[in-house]
PDB file of N, CA and C in Angstrom:
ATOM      1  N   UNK A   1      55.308  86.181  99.984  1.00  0.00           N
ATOM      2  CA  UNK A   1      55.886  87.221 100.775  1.00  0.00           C
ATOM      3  C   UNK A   1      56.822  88.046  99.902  1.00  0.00           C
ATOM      4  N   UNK A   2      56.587  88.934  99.584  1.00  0.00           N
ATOM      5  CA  UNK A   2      57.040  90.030  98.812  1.00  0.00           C
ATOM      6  C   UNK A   2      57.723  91.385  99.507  1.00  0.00           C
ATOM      7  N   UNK A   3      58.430  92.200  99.498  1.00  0.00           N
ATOM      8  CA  UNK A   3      59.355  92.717 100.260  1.00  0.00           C
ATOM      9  C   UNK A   3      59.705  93.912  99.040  1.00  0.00           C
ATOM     10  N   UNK A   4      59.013  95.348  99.100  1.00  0.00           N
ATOM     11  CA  UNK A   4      59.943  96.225  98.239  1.00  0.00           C
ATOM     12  C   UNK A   4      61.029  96.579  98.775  1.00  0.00           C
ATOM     13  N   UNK A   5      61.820  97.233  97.519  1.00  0.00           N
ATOM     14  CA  UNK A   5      63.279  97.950  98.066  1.00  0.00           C
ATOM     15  C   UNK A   5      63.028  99.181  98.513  1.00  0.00           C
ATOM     16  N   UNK A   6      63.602  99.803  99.566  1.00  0.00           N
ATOM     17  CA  UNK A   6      63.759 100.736  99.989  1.00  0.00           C
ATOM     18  C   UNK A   6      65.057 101.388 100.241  1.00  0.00           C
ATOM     19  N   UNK A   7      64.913 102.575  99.971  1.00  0.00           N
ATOM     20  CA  UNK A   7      66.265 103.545  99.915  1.00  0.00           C
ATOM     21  C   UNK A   7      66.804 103.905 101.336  1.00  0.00           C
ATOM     22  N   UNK A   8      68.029 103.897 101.918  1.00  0.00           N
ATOM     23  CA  UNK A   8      68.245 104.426 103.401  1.00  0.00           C
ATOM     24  C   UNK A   8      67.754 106.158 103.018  1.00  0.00           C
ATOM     25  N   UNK A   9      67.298 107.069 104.181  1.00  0.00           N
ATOM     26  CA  UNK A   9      66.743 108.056 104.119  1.00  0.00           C
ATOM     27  C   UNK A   9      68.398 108.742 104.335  1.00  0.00           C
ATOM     28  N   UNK A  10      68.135 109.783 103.829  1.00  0.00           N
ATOM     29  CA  UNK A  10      69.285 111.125 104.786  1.00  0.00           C
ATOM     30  C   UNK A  10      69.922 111.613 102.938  1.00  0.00           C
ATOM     31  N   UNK A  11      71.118 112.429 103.433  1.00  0.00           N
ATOM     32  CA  UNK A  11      70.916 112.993 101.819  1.00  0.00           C
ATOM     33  C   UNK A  11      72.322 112.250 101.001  1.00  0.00           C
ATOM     34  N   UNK A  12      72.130 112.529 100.005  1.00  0.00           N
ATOM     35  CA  UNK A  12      72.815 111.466  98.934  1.00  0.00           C
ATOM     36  C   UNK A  12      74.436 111.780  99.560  1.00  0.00           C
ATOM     37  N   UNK A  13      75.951 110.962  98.551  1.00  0.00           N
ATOM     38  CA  UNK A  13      76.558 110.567  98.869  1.00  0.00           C
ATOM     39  C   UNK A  13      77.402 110.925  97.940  1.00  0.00           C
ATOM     40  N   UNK A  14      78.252 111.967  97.760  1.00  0.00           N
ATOM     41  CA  UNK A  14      78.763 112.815  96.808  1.00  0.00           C
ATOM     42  C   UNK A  14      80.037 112.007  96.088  1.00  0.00           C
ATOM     43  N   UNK A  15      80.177 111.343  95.087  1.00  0.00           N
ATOM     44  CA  UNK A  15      81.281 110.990  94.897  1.00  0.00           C
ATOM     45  C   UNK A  15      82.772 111.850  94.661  1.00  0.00           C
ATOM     46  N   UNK A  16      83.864 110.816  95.151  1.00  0.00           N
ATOM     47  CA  UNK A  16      84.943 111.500  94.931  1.00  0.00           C
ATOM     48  C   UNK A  16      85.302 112.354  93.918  1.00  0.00           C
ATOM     49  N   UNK A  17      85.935 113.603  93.848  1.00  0.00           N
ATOM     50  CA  UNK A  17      85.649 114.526  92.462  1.00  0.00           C
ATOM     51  C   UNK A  17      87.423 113.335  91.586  1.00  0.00           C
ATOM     52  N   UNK A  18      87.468 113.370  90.463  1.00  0.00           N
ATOM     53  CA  UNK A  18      88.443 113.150  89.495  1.00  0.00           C
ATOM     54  C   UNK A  18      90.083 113.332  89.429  1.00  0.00           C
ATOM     55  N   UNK A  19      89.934 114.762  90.456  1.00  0.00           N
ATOM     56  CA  UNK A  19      91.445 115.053  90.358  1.00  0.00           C
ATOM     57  C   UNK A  19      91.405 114.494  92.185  1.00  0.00           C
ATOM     58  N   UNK A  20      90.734 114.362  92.702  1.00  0.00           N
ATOM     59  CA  UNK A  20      90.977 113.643  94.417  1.00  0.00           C
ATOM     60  C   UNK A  20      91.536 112.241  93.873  1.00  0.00           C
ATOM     61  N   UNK A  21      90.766 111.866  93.031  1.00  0.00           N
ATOM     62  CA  UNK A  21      91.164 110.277  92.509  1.00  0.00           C
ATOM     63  C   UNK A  21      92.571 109.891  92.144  1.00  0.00           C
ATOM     64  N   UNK A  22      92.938 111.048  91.210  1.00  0.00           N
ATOM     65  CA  UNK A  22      93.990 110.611  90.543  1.00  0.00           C
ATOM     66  C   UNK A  22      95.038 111.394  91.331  1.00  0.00           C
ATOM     67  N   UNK A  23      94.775 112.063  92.431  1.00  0.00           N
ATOM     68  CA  UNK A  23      96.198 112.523  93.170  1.00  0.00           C
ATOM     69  C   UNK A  23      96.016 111.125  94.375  1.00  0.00           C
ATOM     70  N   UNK A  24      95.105 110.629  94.587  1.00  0.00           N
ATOM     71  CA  UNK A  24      95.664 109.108  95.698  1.00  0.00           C
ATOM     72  C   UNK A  24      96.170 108.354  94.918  1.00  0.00           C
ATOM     73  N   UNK A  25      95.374 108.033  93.291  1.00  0.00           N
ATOM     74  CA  UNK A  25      96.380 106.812  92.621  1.00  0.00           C
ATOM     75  C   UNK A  25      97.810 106.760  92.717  1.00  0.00           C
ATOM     76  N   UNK A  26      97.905 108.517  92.293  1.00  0.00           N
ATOM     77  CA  UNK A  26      99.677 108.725  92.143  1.00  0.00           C
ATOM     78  C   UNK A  26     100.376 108.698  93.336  1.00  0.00           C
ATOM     79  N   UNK A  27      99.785 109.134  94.415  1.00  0.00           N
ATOM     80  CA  UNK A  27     100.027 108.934  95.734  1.00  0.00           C
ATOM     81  C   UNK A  27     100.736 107.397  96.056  1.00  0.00           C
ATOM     82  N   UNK A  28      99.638 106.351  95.741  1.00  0.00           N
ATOM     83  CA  UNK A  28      99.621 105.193  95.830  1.00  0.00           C
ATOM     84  C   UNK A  28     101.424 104.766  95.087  1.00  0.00           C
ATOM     85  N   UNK A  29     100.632 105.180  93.754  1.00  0.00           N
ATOM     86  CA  UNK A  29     101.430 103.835  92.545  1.00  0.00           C
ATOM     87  C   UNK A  29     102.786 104.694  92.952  1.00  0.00           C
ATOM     88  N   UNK A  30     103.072 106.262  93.596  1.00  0.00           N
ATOM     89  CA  UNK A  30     105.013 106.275  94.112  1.00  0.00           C
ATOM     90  C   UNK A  30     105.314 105.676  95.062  1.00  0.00           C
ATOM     91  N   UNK A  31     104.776 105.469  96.082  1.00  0.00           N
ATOM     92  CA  UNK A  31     105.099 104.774  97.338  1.00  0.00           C
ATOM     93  C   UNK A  31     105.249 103.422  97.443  1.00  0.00           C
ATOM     94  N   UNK A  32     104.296 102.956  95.958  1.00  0.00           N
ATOM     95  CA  UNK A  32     104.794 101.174  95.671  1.00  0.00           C
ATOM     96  C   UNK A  32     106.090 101.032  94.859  1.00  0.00           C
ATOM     97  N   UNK A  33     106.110 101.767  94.247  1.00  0.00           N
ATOM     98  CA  UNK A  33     107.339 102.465  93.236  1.00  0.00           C
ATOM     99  C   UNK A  33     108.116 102.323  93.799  1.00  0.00           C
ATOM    100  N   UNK A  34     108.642 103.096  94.899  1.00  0.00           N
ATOM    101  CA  UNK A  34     109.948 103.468  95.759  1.00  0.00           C
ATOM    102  C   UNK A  34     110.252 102.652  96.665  1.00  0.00           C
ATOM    103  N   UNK A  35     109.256 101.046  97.200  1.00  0.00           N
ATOM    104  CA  UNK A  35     109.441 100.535  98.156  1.00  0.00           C
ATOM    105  C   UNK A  35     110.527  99.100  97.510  1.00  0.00           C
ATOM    106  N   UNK A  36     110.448  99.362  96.408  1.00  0.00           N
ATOM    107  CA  UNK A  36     111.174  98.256  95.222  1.00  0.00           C
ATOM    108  C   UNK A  36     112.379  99.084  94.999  1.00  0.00           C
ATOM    109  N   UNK A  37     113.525  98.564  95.958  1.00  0.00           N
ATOM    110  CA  UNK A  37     114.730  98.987  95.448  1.00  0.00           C
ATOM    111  C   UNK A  37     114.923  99.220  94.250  1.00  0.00           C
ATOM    112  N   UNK A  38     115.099  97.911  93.921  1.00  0.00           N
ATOM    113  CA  UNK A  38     115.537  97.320  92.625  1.00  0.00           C
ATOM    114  C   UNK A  38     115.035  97.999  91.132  1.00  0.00           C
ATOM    115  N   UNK A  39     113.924  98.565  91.656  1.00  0.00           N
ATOM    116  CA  UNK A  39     113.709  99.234  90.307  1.00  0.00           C
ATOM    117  C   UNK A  39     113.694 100.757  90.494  1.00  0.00           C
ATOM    118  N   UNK A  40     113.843 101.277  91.276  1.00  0.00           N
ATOM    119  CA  UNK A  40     114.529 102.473  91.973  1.00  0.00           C
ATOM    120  C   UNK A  40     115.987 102.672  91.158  1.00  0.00           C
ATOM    121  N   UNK A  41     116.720 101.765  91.860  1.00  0.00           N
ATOM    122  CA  UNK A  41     118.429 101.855  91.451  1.00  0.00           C
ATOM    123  C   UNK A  41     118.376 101.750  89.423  1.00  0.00           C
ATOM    124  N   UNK A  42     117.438 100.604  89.158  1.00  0.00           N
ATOM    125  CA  UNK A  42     117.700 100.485  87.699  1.00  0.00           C
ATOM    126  C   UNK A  42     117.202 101.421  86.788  1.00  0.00           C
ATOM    127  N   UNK A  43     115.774 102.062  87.522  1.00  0.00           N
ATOM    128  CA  UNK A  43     115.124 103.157  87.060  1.00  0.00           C
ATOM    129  C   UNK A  43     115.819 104.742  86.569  1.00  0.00           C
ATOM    130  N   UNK A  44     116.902 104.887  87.552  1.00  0.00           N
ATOM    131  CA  UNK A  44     118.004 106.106  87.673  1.00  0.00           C
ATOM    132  C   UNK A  44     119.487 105.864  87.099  1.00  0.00           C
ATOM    133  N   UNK A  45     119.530 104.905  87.195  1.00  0.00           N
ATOM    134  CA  UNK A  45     120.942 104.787  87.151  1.00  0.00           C
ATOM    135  C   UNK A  45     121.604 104.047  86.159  1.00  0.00           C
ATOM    136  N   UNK A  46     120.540 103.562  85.303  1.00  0.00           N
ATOM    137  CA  UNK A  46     120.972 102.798  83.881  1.00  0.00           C
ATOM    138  C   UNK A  46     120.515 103.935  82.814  1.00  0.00           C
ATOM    139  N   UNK A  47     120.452 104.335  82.556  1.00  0.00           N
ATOM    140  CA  UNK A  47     119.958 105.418  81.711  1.00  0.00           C
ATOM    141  C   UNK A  47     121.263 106.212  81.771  1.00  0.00           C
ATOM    142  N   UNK A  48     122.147 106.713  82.891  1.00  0.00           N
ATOM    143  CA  UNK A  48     123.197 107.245  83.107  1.00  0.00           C
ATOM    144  C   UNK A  48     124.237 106.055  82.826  1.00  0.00           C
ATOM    145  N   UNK A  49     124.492 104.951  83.047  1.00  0.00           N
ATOM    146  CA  UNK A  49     125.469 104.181  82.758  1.00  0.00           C
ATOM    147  C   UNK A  49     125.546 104.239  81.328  1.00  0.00           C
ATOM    148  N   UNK A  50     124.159 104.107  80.806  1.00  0.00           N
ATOM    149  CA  UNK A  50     124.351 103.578  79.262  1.00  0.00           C
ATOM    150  C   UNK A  50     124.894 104.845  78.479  1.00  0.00           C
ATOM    151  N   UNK A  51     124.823 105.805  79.022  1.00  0.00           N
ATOM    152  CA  UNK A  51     125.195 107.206  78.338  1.00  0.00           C
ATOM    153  C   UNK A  51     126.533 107.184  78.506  1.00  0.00           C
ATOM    154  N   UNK A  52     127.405 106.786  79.702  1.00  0.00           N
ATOM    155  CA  UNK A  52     128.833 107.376  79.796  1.00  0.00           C
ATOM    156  C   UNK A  52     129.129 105.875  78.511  1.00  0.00           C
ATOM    157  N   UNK A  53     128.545 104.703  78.618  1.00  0.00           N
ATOM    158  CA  UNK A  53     129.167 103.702  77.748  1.00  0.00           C
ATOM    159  C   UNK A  53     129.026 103.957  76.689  1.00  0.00           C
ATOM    160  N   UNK A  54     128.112 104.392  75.566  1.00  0.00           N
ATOM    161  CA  UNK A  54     127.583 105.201  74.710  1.00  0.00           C
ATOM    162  C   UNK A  54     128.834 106.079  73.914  1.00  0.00           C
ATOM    163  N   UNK A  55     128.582 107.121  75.064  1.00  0.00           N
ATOM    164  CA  UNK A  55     129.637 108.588  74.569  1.00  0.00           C
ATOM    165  C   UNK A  55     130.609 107.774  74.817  1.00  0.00           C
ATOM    166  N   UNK A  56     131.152 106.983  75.705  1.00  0.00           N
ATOM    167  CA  UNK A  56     132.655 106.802  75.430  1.00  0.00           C
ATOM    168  C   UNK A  56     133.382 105.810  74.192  1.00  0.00           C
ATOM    169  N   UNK A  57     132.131 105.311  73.914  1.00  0.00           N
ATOM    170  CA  UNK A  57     132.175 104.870  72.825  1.00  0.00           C
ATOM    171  C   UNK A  57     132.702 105.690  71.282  1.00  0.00           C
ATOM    172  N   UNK A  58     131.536 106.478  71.228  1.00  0.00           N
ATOM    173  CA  UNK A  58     131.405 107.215  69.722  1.00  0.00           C
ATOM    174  C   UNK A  58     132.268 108.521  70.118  1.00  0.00           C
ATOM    175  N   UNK A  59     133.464 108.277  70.557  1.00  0.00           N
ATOM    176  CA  UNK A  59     134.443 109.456  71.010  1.00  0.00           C
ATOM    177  C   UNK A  59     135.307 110.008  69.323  1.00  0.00           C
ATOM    178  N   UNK A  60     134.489 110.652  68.329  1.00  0.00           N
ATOM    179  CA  UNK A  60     135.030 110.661  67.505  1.00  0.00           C
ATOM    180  C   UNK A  60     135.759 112.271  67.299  1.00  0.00           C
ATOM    181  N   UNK A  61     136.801 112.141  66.562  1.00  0.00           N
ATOM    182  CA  UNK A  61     138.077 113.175  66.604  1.00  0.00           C
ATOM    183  C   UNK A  61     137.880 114.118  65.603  1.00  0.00           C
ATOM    184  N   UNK A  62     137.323 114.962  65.488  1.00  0.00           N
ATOM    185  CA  UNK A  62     137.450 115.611  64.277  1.00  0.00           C
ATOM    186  C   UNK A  62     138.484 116.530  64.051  1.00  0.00           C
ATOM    187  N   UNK A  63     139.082 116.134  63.085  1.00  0.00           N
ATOM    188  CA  UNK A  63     140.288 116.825  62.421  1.00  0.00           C
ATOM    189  C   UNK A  63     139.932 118.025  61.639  1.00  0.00           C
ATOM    190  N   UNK A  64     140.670 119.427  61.782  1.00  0.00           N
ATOM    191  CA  UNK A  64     140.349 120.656  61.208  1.00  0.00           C
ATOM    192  C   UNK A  64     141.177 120.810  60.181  1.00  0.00           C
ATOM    193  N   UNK A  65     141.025 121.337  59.116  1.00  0.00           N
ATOM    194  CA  UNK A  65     142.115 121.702  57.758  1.00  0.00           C
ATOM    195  C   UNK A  65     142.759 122.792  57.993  1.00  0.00           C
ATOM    196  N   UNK A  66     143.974 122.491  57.761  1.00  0.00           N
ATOM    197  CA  UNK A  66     144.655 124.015  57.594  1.00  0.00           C
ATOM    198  C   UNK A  66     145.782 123.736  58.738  1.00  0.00           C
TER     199      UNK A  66
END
């Protein structure tokens, strides 16, 4: 008993175009992004800490002649 394959009839099945794709990924991967506090707060706000610790650091004086 042998059985060919057959195709469903009606017309083909257009795939998603490239930029539809990659605007749901990004869609996706911010909304998983933003649901994580934690890397929200560390994402923004260490980058700014490390700068005021930084500059307040290398607070150097330059002295003018004369």
């Amino acid at each position: 008993m042998s059985t060919a394959a057959t195709r469903p009839s009606g017309p083909p099945v257009a795939l998603p175009s490239p930029v539809r794709l990659s605007l749901n990924r990004t869609a996706l991967e911010l909304k998983s992004f933003f649901r994580r506090r934690e890397a929200v707060v560390f994402t923004f706000s260490l980058p700014v800490v490390l700068l005021i610790i930084f500059g307040s650091i290398s607070t150097a004086r330059s002295v003018s002649p004369g």
